[in-house]
Protein backbone atom coordinates (compact mmCIF):
# COMPACT_ATOMS: atom_id res chain seq x y z
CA UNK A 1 -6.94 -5.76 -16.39
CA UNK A 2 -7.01 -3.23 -19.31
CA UNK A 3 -4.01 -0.73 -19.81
CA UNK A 4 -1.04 -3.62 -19.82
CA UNK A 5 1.76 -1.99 -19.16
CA UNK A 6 3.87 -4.17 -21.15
CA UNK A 7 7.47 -4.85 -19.45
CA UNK A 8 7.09 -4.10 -15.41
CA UNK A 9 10.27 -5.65 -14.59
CA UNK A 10 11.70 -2.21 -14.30
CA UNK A 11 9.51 -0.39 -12.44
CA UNK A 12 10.08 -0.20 -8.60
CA UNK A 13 8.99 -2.76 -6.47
CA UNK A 14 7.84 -3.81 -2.97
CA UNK A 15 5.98 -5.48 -1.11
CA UNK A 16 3.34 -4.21 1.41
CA UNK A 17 4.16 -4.47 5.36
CA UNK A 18 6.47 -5.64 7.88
CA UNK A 19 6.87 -9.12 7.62
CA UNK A 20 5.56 -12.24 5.29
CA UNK A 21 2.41 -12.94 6.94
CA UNK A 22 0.99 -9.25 6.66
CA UNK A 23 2.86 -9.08 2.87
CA UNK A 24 0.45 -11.72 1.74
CA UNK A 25 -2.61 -10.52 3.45
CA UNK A 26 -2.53 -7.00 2.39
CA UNK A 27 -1.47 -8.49 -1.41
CA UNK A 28 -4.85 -10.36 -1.27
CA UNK A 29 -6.76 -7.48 -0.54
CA UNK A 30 -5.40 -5.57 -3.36
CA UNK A 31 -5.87 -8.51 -5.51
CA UNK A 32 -9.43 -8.73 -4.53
CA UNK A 33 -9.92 -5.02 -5.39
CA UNK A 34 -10.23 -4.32 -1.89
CA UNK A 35 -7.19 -2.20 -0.86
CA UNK A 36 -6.96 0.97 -3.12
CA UNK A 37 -4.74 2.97 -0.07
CA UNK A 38 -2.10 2.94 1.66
CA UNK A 39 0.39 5.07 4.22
CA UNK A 40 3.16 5.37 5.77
CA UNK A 41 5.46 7.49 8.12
CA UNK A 42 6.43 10.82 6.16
CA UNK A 43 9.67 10.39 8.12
CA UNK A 44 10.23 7.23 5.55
CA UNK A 45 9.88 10.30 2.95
CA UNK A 46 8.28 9.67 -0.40
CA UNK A 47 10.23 6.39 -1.32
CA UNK A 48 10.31 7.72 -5.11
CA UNK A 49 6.14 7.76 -5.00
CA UNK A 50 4.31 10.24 -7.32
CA UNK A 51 1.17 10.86 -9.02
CA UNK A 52 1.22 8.72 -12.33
CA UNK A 53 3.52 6.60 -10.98
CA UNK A 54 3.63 2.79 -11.60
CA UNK A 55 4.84 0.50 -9.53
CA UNK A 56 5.12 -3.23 -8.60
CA UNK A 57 3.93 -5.27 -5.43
CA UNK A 58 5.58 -8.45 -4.53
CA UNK A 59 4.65 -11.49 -2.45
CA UNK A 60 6.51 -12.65 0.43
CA UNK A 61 9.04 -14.07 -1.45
CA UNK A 62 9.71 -11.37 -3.84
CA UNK A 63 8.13 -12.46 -6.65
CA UNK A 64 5.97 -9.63 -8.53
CA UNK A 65 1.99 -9.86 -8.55
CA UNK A 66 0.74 -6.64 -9.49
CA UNK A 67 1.05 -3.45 -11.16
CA UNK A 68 -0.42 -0.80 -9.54
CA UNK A 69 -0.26 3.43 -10.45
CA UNK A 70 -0.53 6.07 -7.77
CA UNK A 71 -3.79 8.43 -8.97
CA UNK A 72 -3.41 10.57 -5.28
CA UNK A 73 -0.89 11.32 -2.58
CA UNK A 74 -1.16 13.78 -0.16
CA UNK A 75 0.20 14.59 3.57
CA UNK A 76 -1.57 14.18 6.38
CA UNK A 77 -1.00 13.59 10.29
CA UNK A 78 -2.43 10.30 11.57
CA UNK A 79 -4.98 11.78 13.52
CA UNK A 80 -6.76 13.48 10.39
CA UNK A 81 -6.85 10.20 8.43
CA UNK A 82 -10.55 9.73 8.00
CA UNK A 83 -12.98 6.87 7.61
CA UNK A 84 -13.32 7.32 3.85
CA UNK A 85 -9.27 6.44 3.54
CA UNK A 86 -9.67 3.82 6.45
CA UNK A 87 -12.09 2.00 4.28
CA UNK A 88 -10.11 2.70 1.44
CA UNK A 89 -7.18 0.79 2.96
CA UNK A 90 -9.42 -2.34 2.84
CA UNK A 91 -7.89 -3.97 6.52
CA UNK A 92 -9.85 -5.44 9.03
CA UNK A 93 -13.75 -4.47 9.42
CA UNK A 94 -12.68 -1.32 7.33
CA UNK A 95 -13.45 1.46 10.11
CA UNK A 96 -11.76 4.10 10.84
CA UNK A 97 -11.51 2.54 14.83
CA UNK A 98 -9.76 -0.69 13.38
CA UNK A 99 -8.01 1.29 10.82
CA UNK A 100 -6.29 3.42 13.76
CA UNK A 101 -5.52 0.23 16.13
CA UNK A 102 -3.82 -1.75 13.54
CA UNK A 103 -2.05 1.64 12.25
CA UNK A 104 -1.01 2.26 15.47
CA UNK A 105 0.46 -0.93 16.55
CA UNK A 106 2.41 -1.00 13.04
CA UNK A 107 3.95 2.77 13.30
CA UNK A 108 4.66 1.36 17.17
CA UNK A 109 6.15 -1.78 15.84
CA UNK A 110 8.40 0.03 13.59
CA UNK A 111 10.14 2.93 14.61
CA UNK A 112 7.99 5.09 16.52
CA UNK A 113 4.24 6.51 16.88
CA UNK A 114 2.93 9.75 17.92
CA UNK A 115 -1.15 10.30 17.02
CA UNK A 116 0.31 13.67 15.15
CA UNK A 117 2.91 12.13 13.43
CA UNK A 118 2.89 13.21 9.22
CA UNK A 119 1.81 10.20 7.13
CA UNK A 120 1.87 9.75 3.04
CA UNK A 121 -1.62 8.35 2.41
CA UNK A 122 -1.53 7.44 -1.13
CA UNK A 123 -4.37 6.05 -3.41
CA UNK A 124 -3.52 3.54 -6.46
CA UNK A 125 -5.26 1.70 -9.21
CA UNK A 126 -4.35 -2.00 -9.95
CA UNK A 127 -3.45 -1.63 -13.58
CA UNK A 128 -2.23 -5.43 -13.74
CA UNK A 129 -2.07 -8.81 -11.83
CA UNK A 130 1.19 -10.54 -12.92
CA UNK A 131 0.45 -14.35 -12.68
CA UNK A 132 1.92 -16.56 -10.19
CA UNK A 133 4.40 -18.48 -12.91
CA UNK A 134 5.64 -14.93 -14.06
CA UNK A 135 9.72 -14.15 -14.93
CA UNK A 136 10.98 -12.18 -12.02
């Protein structure tokens, strides 16, 4: 990737989902270019997101694979997400129909889900794929 960002180890860091099994299936997707989105409860508030702001993705086991940099963030309830983001998101078929199901059953899963409930639907760049031998 071009624009290295040099040292990442002290940026924030995460990784995507619930659990190992979705954490490495949703890291594949953004390594594949795939998923440029993502969302979750506004209730969970911003969780020190902003525009411009990089930020690392881990595997299951906590060790970093990629750099990625917010370039949009906006709130919106979960019923106004559209198929444009859906696809965005990269999951599944990509529709907005799958995109709502497996939404859904996540938001269910953990804490709560109403089909008005505020989301944070954020869209990133991967800026750099850290290699699987990398320092953590």
């Amino acid at each position: 990737m071009s624009d290295a960002v040099g040292d990442w180890r002290g940026l924030d860091r995460f990784p995507f989902g619930d659990g190992p099994e979705l954490a490495e299936a949703l890291l594949a997707l953004v390594l594949a270019g795939t998923k440029t989105a993502t969302c979750w409860s506004a209730a969970e508030g911003l969780k020190g997101t902003a525009v411009g702001k990089r930020w690392v993705v881990e595997d299951s086991k906590g060790r970093a694979r990629a750099v990625l940099e917010t370039v949009e963030l906006t709130e919106r309830r979960f019923d106004a997400v559209d198929p444009q983001f859906a696809f965005e998101e990269g999951e599944d078929d990509r529709t907005l129909e799958s995109w709502r199901h497996a939404h859904q059953t996540y938001f269910t899963r953990n804490g709560g889900f109403a089909s008005d409930m505020p989301l944070w639907c954020a869209r990133f760049r991967l800026v750099e794929i850290i290699g699987e031998g990398a320092d953590q």
